[in-house]
N, C-alpha and C. Protein backbone atom coordinates (compact mmCIF):
# COMPACT_ATOMS: atom_id res chain seq x y z
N UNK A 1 11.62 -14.93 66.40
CA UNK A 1 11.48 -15.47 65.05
C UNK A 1 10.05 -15.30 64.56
N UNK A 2 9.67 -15.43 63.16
CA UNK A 2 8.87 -15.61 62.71
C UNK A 2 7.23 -16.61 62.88
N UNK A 3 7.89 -17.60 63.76
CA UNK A 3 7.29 -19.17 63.28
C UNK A 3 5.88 -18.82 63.69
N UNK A 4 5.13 -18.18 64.68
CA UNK A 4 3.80 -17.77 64.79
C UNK A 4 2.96 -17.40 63.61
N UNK A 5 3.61 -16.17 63.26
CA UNK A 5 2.85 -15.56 62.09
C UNK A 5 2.91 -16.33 60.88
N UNK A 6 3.90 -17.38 60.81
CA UNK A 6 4.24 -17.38 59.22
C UNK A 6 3.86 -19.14 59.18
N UNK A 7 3.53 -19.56 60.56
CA UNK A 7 2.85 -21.02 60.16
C UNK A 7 1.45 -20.89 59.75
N UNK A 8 0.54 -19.98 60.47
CA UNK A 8 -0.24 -19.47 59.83
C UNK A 8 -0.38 -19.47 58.52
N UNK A 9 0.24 -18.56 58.20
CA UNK A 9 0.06 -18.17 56.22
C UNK A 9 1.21 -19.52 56.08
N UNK A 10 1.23 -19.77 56.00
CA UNK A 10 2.21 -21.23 55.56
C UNK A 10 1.38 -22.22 55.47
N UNK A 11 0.33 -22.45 56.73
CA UNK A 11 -0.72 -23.69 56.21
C UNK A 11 -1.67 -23.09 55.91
N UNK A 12 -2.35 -21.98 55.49
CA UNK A 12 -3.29 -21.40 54.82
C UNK A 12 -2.91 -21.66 53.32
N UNK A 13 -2.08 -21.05 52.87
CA UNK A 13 -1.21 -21.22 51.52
C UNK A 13 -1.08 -22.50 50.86
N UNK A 14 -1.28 -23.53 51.72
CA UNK A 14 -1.38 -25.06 51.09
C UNK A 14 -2.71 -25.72 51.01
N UNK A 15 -3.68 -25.04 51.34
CA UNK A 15 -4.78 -25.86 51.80
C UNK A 15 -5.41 -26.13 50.62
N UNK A 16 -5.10 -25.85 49.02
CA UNK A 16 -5.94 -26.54 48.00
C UNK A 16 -5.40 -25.78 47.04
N UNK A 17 -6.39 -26.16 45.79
CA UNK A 17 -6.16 -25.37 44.30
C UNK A 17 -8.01 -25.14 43.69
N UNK A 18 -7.49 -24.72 43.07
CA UNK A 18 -9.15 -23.77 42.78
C UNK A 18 -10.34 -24.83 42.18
N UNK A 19 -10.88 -24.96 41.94
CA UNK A 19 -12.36 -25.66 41.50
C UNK A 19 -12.11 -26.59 40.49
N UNK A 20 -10.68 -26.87 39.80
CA UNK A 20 -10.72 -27.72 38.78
C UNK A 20 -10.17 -28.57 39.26
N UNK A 21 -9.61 -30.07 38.59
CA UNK A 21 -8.18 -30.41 38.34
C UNK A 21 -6.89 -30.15 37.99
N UNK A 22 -6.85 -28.57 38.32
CA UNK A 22 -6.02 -28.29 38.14
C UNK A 22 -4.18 -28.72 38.98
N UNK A 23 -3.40 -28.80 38.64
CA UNK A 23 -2.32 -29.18 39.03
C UNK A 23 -1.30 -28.62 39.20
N UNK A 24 -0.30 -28.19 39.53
CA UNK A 24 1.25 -28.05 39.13
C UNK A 24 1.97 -27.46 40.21
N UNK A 25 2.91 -26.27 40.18
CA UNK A 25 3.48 -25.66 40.75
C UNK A 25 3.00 -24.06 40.17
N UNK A 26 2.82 -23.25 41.51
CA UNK A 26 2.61 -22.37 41.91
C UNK A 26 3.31 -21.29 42.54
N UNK A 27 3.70 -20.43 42.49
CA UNK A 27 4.58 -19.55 43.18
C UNK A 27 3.89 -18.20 43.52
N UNK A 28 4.49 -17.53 44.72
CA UNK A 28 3.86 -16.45 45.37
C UNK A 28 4.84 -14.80 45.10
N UNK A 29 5.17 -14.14 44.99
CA UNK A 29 6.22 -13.11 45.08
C UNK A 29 6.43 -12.66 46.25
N UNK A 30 8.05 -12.60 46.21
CA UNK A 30 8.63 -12.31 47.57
C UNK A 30 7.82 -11.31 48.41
N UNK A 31 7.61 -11.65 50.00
CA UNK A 31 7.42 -10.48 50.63
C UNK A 31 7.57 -10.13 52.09
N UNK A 32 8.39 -8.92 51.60
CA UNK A 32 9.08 -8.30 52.63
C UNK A 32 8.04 -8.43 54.19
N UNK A 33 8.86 -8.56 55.02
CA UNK A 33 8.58 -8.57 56.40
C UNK A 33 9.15 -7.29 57.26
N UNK A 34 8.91 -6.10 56.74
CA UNK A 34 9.61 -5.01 57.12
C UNK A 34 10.35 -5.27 58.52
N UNK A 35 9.23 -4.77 59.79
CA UNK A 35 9.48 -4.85 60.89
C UNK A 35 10.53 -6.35 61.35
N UNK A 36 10.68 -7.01 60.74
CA UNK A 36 11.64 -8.25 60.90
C UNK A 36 13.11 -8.26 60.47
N UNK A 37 12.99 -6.95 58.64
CA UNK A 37 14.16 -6.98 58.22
C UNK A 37 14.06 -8.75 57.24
N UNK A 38 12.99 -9.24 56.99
CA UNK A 38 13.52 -10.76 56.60
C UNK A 38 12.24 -10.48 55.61
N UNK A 39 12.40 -11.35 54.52
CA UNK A 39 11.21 -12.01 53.49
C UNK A 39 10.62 -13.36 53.21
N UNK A 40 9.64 -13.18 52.43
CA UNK A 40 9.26 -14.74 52.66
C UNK A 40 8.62 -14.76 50.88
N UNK A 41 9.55 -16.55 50.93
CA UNK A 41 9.49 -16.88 49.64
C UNK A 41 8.51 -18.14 49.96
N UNK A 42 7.25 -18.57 49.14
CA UNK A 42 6.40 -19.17 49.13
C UNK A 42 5.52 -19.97 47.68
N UNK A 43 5.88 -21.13 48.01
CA UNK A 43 5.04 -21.84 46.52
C UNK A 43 4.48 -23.37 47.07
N UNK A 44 3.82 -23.75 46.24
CA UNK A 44 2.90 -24.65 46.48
C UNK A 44 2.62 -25.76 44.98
N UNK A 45 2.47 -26.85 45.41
CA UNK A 45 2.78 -27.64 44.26
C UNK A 45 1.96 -28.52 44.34
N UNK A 46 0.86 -28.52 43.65
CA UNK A 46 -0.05 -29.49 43.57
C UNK A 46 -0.63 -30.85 42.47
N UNK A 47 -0.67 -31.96 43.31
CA UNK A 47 -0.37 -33.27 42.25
C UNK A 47 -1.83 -33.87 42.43
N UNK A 48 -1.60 -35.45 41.95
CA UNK A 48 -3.38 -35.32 41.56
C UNK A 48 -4.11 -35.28 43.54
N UNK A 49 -3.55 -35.82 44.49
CA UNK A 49 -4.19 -35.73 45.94
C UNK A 49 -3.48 -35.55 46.67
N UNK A 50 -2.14 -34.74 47.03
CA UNK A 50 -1.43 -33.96 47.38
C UNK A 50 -1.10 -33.25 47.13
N UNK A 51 -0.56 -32.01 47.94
CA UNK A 51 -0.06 -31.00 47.60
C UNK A 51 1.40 -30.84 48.67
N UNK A 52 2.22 -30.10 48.22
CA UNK A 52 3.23 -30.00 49.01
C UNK A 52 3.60 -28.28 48.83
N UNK A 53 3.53 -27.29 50.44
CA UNK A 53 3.98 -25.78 50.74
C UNK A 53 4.96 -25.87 50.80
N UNK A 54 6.03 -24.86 50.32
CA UNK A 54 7.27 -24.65 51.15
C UNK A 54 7.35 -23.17 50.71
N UNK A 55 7.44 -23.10 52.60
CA UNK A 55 7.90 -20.81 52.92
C UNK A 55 9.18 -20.91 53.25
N UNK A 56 10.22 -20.32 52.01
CA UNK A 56 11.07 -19.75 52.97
C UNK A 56 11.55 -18.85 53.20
N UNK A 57 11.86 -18.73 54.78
CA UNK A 57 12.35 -17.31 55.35
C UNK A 57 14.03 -16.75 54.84
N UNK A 58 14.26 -15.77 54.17
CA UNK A 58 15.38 -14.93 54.01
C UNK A 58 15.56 -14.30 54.62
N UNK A 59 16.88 -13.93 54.82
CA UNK A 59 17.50 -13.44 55.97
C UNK A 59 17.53 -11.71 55.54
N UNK A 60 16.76 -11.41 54.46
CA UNK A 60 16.62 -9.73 53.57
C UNK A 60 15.88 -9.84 53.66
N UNK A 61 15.10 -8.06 52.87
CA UNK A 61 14.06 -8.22 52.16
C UNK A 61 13.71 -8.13 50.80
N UNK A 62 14.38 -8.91 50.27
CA UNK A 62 14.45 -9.20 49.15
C UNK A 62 14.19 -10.87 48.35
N UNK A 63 14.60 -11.86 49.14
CA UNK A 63 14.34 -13.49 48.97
C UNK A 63 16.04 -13.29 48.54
N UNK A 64 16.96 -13.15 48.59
CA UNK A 64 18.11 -13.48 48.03
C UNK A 64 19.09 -14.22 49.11
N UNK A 65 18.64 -14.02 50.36
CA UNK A 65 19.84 -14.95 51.49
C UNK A 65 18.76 -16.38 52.31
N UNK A 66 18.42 -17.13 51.48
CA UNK A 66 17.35 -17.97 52.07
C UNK A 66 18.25 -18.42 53.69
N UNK A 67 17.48 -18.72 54.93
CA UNK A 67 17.94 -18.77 56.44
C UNK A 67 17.26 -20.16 56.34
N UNK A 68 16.01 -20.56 56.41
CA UNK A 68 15.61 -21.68 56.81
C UNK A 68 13.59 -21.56 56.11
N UNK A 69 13.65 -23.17 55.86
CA UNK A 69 12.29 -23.49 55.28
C UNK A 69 11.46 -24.46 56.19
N UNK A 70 9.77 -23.84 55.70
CA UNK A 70 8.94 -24.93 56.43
C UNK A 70 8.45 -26.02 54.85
N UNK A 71 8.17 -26.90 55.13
CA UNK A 71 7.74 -27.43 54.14
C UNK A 71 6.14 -28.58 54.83
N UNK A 72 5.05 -27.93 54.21
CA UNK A 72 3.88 -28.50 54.68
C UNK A 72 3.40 -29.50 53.63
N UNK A 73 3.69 -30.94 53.78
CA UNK A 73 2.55 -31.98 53.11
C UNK A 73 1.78 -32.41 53.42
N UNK A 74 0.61 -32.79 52.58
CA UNK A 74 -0.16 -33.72 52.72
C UNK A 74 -1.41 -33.97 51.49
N UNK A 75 -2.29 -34.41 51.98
CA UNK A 75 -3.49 -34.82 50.80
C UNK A 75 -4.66 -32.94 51.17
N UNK A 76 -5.40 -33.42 50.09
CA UNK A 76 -6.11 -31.72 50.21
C UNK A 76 -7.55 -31.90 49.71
N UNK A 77 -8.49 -31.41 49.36
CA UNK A 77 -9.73 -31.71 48.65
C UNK A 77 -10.20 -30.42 48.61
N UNK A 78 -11.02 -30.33 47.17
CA UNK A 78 -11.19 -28.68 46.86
C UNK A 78 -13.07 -28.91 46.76
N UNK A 79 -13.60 -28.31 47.03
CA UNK A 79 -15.57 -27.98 46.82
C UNK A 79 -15.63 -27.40 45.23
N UNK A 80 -16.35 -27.49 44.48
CA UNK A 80 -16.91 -26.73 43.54
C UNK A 80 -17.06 -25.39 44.03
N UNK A 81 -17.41 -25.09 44.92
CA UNK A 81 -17.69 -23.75 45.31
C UNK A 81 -16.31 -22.74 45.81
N UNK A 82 -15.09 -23.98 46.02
CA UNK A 82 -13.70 -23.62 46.14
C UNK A 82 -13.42 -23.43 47.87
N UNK A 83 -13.93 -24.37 48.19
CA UNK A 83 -13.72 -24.37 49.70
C UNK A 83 -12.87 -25.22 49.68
N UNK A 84 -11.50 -25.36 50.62
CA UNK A 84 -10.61 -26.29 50.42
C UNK A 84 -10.81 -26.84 51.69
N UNK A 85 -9.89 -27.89 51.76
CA UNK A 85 -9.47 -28.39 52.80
C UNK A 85 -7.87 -29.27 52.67
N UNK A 86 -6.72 -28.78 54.03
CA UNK A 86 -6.06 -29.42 53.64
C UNK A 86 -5.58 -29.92 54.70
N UNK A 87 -5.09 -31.58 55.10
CA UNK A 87 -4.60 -31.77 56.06
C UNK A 87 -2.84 -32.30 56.21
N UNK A 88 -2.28 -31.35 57.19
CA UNK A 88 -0.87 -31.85 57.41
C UNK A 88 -0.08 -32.81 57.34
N UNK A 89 0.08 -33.99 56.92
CA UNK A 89 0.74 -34.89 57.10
C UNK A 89 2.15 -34.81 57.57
N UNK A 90 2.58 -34.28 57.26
CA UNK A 90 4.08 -34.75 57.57
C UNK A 90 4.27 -32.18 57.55
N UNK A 91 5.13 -31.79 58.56
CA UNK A 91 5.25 -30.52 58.67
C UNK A 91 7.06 -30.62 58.87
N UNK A 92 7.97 -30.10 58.35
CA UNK A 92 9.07 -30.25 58.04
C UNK A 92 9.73 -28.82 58.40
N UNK A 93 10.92 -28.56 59.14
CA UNK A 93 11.67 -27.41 59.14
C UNK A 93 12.74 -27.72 58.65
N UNK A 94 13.40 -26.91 58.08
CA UNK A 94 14.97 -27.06 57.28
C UNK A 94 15.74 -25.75 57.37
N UNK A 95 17.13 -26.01 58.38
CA UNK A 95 17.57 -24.96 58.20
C UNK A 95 18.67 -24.96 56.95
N UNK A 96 18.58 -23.70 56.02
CA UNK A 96 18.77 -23.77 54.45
C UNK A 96 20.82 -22.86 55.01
N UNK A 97 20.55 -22.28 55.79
CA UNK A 97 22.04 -21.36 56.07
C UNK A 97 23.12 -21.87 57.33
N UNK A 98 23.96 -22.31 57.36
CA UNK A 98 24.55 -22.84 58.13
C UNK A 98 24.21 -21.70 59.29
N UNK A 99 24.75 -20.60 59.27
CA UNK A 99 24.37 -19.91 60.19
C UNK A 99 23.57 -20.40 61.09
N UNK A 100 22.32 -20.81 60.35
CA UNK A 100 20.68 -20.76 61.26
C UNK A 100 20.87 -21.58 61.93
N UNK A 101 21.48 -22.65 61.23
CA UNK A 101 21.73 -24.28 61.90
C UNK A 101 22.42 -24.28 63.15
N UNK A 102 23.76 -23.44 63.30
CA UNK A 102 24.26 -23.38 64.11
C UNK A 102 23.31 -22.86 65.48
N UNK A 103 22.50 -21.45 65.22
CA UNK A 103 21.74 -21.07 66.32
C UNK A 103 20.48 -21.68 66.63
N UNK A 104 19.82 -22.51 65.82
CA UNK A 104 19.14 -23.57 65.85
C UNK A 104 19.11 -25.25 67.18
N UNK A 105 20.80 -25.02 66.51
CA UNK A 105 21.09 -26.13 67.71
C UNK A 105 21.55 -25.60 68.70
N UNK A 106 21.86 -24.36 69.10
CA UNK A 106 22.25 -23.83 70.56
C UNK A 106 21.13 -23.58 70.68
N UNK A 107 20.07 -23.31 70.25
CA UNK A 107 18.95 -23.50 71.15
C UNK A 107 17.90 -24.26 71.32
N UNK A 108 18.65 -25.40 70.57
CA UNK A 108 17.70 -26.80 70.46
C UNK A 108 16.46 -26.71 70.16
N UNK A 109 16.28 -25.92 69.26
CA UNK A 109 15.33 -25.32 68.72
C UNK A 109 14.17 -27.29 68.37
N UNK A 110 13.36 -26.79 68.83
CA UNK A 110 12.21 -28.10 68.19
C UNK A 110 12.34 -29.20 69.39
N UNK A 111 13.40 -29.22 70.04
CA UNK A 111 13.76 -30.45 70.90
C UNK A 111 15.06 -31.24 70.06
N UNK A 112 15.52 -30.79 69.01
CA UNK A 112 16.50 -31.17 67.92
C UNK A 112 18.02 -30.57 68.74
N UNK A 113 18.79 -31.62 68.94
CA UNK A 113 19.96 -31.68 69.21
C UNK A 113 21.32 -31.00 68.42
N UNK A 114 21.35 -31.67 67.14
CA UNK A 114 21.68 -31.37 66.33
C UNK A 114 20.92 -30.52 64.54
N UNK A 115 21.18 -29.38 64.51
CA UNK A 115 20.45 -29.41 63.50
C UNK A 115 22.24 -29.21 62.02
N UNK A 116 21.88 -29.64 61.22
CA UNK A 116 22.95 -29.34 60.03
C UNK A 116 21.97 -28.46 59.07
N UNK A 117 22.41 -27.33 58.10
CA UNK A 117 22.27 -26.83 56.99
C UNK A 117 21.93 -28.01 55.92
N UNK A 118 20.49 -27.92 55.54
CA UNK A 118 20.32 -28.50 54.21
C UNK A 118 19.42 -30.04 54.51
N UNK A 119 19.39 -30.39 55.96
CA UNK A 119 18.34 -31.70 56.73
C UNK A 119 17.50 -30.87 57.25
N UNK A 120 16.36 -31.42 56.96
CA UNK A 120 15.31 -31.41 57.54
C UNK A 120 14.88 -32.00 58.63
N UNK A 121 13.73 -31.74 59.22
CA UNK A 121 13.65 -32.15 60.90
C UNK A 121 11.97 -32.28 60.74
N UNK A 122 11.15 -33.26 61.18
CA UNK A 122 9.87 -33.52 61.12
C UNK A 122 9.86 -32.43 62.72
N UNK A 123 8.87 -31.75 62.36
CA UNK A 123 8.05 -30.68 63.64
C UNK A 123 6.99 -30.97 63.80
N UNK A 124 5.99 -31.17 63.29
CA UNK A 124 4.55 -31.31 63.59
C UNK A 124 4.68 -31.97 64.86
N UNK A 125 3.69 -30.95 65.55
CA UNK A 125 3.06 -31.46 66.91
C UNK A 125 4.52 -30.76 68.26
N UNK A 126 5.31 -30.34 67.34
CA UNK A 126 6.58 -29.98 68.40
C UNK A 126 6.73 -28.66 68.60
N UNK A 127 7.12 -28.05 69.65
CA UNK A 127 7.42 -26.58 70.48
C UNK A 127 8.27 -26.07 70.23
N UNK A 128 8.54 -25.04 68.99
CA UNK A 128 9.61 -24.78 68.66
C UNK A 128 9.54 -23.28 68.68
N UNK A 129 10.68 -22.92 69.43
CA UNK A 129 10.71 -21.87 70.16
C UNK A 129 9.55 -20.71 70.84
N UNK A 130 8.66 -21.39 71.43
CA UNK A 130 8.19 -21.54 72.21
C UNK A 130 6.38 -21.22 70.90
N UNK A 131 6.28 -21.72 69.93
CA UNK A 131 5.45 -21.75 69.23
C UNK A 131 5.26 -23.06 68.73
N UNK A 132 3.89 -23.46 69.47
CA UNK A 132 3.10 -24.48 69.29
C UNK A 132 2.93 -24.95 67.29
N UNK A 133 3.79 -26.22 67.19
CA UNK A 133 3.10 -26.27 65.56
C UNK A 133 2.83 -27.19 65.75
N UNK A 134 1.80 -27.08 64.49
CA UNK A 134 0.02 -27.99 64.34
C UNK A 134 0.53 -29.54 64.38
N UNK A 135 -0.10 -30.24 64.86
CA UNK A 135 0.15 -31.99 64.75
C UNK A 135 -0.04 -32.39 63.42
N UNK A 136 0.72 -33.53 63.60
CA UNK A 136 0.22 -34.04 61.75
C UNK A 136 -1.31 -34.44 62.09
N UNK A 137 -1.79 -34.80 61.00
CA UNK A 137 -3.40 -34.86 60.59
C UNK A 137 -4.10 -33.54 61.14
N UNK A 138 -3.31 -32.51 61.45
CA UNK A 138 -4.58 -31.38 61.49
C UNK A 138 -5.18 -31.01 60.20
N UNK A 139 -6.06 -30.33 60.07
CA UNK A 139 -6.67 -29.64 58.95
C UNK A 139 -6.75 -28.22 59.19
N UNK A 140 -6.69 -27.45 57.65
CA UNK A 140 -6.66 -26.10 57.97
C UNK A 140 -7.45 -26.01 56.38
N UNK A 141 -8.56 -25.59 57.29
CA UNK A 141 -9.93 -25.03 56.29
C UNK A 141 -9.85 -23.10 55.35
N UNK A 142 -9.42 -23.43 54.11
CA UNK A 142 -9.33 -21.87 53.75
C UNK A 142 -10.76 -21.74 52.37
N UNK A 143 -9.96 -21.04 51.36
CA UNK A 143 -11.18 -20.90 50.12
C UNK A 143 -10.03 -20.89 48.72
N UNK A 144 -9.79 -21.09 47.53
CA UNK A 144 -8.84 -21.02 46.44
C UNK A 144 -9.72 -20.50 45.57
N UNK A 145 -9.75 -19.87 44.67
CA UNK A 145 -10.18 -19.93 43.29
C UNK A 145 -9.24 -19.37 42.31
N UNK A 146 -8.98 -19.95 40.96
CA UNK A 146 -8.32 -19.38 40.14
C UNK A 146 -8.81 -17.78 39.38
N UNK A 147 -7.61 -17.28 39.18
CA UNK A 147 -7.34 -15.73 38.61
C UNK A 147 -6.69 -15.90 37.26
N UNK A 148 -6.40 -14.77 36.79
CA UNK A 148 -5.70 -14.86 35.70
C UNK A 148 -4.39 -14.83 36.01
N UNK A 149 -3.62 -16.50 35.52
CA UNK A 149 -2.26 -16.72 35.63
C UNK A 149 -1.71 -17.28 37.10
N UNK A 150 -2.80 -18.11 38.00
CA UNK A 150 -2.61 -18.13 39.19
C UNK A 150 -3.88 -18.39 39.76
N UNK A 151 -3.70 -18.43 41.01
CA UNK A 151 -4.93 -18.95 41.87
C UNK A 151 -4.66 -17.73 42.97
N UNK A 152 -5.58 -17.76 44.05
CA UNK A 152 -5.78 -16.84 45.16
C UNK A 152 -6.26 -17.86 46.46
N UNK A 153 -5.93 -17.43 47.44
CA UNK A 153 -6.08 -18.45 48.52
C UNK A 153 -7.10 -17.13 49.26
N UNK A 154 -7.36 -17.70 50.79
CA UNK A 154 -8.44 -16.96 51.72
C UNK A 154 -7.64 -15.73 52.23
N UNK A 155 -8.45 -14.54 52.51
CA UNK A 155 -7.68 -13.54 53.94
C UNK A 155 -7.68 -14.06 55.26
N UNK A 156 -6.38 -13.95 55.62
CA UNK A 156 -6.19 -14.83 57.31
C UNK A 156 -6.84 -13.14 58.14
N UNK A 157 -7.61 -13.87 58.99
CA UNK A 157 -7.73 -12.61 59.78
C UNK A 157 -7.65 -13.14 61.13
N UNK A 158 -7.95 -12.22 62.49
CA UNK A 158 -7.77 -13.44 63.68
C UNK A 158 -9.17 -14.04 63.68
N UNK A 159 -10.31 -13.61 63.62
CA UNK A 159 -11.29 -14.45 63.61
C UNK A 159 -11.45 -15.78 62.47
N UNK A 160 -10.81 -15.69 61.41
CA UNK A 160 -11.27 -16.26 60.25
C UNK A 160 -9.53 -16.50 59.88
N UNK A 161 -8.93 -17.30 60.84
CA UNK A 161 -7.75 -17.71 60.56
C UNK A 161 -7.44 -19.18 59.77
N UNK A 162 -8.56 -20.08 59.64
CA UNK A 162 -8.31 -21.77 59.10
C UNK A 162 -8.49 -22.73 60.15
N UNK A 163 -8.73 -22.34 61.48
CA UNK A 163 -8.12 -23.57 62.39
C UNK A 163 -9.12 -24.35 62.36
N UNK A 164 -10.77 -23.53 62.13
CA UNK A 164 -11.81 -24.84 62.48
C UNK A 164 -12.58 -24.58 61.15
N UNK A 165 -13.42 -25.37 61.33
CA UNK A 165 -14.49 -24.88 59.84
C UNK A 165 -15.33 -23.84 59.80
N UNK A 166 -15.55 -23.43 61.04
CA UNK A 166 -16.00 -21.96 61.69
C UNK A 166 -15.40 -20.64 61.31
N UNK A 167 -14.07 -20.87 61.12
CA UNK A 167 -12.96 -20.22 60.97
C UNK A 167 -12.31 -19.96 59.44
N UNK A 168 -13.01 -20.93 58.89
CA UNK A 168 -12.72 -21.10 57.00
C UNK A 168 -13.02 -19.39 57.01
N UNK A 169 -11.59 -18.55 56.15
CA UNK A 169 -11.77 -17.34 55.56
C UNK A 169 -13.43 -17.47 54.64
N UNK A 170 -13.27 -16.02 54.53
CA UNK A 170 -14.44 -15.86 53.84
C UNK A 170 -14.10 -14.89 52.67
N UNK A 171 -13.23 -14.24 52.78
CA UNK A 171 -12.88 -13.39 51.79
C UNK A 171 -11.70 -13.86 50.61
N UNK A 172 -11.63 -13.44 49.89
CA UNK A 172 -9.84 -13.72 48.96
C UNK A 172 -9.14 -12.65 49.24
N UNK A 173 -7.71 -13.01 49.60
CA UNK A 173 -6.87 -12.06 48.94
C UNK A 173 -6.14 -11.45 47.96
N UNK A 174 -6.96 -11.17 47.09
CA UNK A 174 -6.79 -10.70 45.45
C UNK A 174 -5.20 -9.93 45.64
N UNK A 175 -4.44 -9.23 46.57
CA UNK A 175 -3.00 -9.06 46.70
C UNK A 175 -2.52 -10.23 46.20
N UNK A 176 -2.66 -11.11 46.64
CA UNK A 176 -1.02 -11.92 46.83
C UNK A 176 -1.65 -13.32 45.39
N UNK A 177 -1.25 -12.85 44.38
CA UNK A 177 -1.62 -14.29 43.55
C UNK A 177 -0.19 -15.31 43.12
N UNK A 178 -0.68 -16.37 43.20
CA UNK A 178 0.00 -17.59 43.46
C UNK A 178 0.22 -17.84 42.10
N UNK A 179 0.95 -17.34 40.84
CA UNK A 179 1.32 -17.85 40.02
C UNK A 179 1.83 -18.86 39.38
N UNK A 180 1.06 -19.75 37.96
CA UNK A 180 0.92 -20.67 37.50
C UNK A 180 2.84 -20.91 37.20
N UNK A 181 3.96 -21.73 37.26
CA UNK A 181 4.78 -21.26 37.24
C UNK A 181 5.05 -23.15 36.08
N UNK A 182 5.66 -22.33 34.55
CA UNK A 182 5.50 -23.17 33.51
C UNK A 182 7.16 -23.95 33.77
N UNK A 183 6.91 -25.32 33.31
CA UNK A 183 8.11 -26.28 33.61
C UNK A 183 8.74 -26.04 32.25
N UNK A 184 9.95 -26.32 32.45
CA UNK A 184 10.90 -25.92 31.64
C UNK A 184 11.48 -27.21 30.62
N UNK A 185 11.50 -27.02 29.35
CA UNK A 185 11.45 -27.92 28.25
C UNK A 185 12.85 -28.33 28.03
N UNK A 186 13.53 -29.79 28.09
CA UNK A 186 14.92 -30.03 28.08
C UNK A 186 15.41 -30.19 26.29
């Protein structure tokens, strides 16, 4: 599975919003995971001292058969200079396809007995398939600044992955922008 690479960019992706007060919901464009055959759908929603990630993995490469989601909360704090910081509170898996659910719980995936399509399962701090995810209250140090129509988060690299403050990216990834995504008028 995925869960190595993609908790990574999953708590990188939440760790703030750019230099203002800025707020809302954010969205990323699908992207393909060739070598996997799967994609990853990603947005981020930020309120006045939380923010809440959710990646989820499709079973294409396209985002059209969603399999199962992580969903990362917690509180966040941004620098003037756009250094973020964000820490985990609560780290959530959800399998979204019955399918997943089913192979999920034959392999007791998380230490979870039962998993059903559409519940969520608190993970933080738990071994799920054989990938260590982060405890609640970790922090994962990146950089945000806003673009036109969107914000930009840090480049994960292995040296300059988020885990310590040593480790805070240093670069942006001007690829992947996180679009401002407008609420819809009833």
């Amino acid at each position: 599975m995925l869960f190595s690479k993609l908790l990574v960019v999953g708590a990188l992706c939440a760790s703030g919003m750019a230099m203002g007060a800025v707020e809302g919901l954010y969205q990323a464009d699908c992207w393909p995971v060739q070598e996997e055959g799967l994609s990853v759908g990603r947005s981020v929603n930020f309120e006045k001292s939380s923010a809440t990630q959710v990646q989820t993995i499709y079973g294409d490469l396209t985002c059209a058969t969603a399999a199962y989601a992580f969903t990362f909360k917690g509180p966040y704090s941004i620098a003037a200079d756009g250094a973020a910081n964000f820490t985990s509170a609560s780290i959530e898996l959800t399998a979204i396809d019955a399918r997943i659910a089913a192979a999920f719980t034959a392999q007791k995936l998380c230490g979870v007995a039962e998993w059903v399509a559409g519940v969520p399962h608190e993970v933080a701090g738990l071994d799920c398939g054989g990938t260590q995810i982060p405890a609640a209250g970790s922090v994962t140090y990146d950089i945000v600044k806003e673009v036109q129509g969107g914000i930009v988060f840090g480049t994960v690299t292995e040296d300059k992955d988020g885990s310590t403050l040593e480790k805070r990216p240093t670069a942006f990834d001007e690829s992947t922008v996180f679009k401002a995504v407008t609420a819809t008028q009833d």
